[in-house]
PDB file of N, CA and C in Angstrom:
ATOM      1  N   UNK A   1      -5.772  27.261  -8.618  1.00  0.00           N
ATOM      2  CA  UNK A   1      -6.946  26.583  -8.144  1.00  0.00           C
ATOM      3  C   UNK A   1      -7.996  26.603  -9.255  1.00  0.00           C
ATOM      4  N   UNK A   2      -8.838  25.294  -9.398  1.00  0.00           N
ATOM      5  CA  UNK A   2      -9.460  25.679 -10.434  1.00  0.00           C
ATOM      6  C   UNK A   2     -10.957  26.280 -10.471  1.00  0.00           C
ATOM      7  N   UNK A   3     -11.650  26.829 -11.496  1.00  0.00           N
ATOM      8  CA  UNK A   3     -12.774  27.236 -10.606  1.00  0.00           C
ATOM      9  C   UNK A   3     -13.896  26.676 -10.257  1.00  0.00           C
ATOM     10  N   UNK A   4     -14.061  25.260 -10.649  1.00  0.00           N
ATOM     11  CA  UNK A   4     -14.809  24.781  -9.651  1.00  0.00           C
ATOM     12  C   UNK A   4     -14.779  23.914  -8.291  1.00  0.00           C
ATOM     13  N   UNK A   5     -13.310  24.269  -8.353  1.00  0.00           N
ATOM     14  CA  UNK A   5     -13.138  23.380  -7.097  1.00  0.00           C
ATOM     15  C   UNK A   5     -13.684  23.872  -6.112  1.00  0.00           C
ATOM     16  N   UNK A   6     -13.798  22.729  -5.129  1.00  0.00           N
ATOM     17  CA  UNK A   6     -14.466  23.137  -3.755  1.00  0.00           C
ATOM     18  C   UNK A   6     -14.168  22.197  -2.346  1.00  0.00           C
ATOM     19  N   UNK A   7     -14.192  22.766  -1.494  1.00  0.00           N
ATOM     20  CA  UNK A   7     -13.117  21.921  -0.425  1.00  0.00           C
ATOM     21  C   UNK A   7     -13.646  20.380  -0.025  1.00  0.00           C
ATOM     22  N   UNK A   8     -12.917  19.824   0.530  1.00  0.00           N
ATOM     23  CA  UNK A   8     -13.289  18.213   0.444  1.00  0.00           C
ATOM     24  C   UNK A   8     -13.465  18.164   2.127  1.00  0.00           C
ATOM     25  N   UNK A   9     -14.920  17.218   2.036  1.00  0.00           N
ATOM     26  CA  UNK A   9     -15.310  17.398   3.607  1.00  0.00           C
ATOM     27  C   UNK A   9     -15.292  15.484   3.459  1.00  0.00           C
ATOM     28  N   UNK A  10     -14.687  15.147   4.573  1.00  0.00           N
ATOM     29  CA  UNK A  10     -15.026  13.936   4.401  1.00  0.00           C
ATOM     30  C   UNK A  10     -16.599  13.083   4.926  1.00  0.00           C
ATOM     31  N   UNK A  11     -16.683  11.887   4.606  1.00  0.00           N
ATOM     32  CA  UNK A  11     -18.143  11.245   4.815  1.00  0.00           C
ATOM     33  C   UNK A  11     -18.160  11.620   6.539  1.00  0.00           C
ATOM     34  N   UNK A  12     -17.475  11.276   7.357  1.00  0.00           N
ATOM     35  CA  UNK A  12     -17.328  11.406   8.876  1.00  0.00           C
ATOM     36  C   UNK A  12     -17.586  12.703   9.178  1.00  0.00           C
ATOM     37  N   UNK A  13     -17.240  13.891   8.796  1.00  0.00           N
ATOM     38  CA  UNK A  13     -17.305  14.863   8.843  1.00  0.00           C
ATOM     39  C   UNK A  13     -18.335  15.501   8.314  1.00  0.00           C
ATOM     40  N   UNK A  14     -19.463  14.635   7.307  1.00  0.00           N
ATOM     41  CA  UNK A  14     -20.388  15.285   7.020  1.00  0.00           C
ATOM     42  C   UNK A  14     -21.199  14.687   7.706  1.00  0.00           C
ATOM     43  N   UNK A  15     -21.174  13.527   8.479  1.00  0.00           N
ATOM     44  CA  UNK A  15     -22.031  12.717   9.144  1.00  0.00           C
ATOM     45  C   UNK A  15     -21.822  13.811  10.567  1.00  0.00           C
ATOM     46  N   UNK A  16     -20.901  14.178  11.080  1.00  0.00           N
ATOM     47  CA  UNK A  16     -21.194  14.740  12.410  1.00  0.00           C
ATOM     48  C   UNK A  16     -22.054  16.255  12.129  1.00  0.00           C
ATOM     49  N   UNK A  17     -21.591  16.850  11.014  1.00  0.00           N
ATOM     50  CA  UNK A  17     -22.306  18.168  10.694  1.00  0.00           C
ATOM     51  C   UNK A  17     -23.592  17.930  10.779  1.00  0.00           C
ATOM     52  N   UNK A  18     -24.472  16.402  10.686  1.00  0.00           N
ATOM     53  CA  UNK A  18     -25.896  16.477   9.973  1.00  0.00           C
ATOM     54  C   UNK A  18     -26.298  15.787  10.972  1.00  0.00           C
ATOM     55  N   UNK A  19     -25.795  15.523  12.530  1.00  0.00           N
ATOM     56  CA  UNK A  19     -25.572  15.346  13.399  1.00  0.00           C
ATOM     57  C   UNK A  19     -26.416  16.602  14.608  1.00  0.00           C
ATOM     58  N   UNK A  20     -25.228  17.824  14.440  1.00  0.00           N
ATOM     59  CA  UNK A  20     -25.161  18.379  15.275  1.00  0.00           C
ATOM     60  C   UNK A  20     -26.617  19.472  14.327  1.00  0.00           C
ATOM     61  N   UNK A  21     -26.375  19.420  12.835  1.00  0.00           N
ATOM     62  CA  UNK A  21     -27.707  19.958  12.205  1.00  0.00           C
ATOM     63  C   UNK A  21     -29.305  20.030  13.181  1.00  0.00           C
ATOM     64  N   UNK A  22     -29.564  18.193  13.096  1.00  0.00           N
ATOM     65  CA  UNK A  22     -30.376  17.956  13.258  1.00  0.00           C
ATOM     66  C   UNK A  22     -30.722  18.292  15.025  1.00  0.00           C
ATOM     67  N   UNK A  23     -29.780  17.829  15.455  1.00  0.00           N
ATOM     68  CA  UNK A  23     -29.942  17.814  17.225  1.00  0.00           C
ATOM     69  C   UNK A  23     -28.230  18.894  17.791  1.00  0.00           C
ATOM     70  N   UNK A  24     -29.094  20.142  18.029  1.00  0.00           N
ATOM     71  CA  UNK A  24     -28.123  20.989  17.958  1.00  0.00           C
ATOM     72  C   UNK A  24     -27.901  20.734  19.749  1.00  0.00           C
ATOM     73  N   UNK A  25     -28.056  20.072  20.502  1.00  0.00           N
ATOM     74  CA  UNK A  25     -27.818  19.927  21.731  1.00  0.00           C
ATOM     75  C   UNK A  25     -27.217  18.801  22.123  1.00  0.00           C
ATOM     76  N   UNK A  26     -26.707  18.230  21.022  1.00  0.00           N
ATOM     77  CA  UNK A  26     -25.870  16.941  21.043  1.00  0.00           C
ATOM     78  C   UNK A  26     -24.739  16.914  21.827  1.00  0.00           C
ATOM     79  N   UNK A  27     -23.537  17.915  22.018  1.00  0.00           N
ATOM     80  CA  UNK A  27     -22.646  18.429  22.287  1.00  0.00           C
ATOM     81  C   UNK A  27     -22.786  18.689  23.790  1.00  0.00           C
ATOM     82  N   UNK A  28     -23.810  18.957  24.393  1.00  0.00           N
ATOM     83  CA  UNK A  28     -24.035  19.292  25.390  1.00  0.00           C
ATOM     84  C   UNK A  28     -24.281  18.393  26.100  1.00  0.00           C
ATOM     85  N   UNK A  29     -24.590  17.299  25.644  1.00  0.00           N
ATOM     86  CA  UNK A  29     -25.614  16.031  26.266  1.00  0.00           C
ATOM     87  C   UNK A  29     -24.463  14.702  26.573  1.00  0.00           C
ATOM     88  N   UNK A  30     -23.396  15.073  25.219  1.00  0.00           N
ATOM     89  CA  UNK A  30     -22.173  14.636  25.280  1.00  0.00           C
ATOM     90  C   UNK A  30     -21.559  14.948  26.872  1.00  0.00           C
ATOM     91  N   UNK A  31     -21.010  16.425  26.712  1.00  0.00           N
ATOM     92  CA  UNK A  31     -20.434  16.846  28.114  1.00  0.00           C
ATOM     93  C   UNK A  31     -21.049  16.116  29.430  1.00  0.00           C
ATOM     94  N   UNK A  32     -22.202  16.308  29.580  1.00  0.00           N
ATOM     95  CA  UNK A  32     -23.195  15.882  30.639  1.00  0.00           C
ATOM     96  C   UNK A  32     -22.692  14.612  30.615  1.00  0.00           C
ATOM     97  N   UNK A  33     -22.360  13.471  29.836  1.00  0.00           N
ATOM     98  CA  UNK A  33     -22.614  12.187  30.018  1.00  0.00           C
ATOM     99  C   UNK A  33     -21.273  11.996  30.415  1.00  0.00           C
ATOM    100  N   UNK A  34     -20.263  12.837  29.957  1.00  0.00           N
ATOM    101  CA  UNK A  34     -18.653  12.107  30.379  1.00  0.00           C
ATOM    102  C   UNK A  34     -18.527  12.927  31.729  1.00  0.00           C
ATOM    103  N   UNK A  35     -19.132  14.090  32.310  1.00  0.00           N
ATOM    104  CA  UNK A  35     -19.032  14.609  33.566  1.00  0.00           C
ATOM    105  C   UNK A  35     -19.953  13.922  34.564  1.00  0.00           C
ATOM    106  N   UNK A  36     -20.842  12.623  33.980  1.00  0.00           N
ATOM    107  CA  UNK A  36     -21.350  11.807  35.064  1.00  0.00           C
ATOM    108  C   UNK A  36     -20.373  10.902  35.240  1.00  0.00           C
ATOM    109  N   UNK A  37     -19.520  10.397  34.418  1.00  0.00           N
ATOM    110  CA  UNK A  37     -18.444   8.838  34.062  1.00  0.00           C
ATOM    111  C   UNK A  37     -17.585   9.364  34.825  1.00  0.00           C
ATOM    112  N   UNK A  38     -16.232  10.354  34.003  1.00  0.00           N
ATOM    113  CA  UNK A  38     -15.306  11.104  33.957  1.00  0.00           C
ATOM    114  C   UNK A  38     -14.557  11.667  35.042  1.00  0.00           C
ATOM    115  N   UNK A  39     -15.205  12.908  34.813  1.00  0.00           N
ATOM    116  CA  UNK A  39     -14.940  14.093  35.624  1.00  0.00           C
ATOM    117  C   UNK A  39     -15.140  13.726  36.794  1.00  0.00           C
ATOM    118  N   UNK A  40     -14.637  13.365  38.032  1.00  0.00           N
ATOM    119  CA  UNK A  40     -15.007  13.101  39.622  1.00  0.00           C
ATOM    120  C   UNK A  40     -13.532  13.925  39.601  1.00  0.00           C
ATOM    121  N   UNK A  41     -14.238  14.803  41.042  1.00  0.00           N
ATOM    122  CA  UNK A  41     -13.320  14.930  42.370  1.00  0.00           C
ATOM    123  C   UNK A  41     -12.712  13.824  42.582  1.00  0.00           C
ATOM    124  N   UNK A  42     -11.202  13.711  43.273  1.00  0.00           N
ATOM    125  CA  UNK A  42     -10.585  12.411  43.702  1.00  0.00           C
ATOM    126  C   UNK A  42     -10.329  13.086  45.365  1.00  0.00           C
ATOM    127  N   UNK A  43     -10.268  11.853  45.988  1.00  0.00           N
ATOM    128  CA  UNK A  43      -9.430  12.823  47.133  1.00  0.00           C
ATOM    129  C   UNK A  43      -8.276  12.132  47.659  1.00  0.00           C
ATOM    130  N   UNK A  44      -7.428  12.626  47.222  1.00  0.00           N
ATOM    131  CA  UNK A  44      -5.811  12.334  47.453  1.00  0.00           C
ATOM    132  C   UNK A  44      -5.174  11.992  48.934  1.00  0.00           C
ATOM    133  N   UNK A  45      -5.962  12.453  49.936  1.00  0.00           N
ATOM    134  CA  UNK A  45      -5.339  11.669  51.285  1.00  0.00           C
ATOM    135  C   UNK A  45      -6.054   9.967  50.560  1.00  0.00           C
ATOM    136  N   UNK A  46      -7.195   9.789  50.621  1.00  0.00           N
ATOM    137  CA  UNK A  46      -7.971   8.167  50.433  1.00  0.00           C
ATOM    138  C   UNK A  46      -6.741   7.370  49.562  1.00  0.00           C
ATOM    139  N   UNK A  47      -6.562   8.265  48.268  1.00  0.00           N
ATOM    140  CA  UNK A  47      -5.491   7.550  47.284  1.00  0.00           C
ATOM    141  C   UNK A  47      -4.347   7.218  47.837  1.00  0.00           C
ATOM    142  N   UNK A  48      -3.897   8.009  48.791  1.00  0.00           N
ATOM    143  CA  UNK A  48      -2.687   7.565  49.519  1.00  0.00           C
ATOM    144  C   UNK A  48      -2.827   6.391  50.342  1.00  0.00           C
ATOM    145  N   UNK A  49      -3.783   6.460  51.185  1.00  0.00           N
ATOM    146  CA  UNK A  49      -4.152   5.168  51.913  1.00  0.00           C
ATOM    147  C   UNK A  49      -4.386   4.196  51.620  1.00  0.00           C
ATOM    148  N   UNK A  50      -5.076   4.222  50.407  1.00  0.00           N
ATOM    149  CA  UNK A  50      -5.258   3.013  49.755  1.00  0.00           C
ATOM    150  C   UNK A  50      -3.722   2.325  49.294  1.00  0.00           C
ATOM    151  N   UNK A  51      -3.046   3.344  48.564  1.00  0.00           N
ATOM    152  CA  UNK A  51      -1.542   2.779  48.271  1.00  0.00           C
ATOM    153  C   UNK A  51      -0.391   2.453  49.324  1.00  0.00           C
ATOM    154  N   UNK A  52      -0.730   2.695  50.030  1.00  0.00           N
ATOM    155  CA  UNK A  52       0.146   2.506  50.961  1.00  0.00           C
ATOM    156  C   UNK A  52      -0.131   1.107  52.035  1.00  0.00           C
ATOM    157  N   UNK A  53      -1.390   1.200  52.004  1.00  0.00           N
ATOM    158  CA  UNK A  53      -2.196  -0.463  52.419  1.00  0.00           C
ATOM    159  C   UNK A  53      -2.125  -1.513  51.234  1.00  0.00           C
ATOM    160  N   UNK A  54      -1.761  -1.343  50.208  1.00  0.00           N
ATOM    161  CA  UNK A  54      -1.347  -2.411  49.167  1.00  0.00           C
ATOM    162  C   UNK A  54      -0.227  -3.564  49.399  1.00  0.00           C
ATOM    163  N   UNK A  55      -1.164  -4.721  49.594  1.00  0.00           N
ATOM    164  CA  UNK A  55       0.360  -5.605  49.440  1.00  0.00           C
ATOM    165  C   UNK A  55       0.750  -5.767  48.278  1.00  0.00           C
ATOM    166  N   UNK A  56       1.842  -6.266  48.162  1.00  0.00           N
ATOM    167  CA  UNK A  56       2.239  -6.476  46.743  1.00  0.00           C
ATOM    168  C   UNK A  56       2.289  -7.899  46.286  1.00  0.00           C
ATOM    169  N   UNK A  57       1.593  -8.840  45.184  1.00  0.00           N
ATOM    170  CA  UNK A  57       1.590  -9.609  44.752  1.00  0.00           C
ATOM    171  C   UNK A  57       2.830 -10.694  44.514  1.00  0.00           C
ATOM    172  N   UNK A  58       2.240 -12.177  44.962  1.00  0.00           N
ATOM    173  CA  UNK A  58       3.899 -12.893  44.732  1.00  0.00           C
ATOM    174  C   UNK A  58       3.952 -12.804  43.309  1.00  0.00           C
ATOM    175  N   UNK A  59       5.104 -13.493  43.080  1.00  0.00           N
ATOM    176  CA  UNK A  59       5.756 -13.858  41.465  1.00  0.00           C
ATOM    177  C   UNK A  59       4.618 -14.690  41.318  1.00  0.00           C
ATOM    178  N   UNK A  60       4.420 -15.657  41.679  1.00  0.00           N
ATOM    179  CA  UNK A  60       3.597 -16.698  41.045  1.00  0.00           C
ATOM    180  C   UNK A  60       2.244 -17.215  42.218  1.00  0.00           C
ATOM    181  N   UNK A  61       1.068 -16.475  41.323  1.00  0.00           N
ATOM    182  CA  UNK A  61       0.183 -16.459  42.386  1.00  0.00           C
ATOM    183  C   UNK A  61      -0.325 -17.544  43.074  1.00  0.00           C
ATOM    184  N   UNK A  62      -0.292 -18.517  42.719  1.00  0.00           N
ATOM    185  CA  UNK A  62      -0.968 -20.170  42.760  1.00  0.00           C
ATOM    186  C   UNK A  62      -0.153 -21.053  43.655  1.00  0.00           C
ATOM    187  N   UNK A  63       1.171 -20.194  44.402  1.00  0.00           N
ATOM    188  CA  UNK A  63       2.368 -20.794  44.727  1.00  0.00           C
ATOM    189  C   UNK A  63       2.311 -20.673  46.470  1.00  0.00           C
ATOM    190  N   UNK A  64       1.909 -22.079  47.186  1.00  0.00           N
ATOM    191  CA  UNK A  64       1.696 -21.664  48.794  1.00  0.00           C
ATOM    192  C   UNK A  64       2.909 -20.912  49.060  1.00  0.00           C
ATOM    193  N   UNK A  65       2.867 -19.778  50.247  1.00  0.00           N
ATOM    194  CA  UNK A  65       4.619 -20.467  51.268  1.00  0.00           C
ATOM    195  C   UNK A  65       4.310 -21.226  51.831  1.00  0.00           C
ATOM    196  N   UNK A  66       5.743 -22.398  52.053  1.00  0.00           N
ATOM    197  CA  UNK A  66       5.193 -23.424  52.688  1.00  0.00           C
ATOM    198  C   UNK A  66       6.922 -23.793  53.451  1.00  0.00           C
TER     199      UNK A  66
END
């Protein structure tokens, strides 16, 4: 190794460091925002009902029976 080498951070990687530098609660604010989207309880009897009340689509939607 030589001696001035020194490890290679890439541009992306220095952009999130100067990131989390500046606004050290970034990370947190992150979590918060995908556990408003994300993260839900489901409730699995509803999911069933719903699938099971599904009709299923013809071959060709535009097509009367006739």
């Amino acid at each position: 190794m030589p001696l001035f080498w020194k490890p290679y951070t890439s541009d992306v990687s220095q952009l999130v460091a100067e990131l989390k530098a500046k606004k050290p609660t970034l990370e947190a604010e992150q979590r918060a925002g995908r556990a408003l989207l994300w993260d839900k309880n489901l409730d699995r009897q509803q999911q069933a009902q719903w699938r099971e009340a599904r009709v299923p689509q013809q071959p060709y939607v535009y097509q009367n029976k006739g």
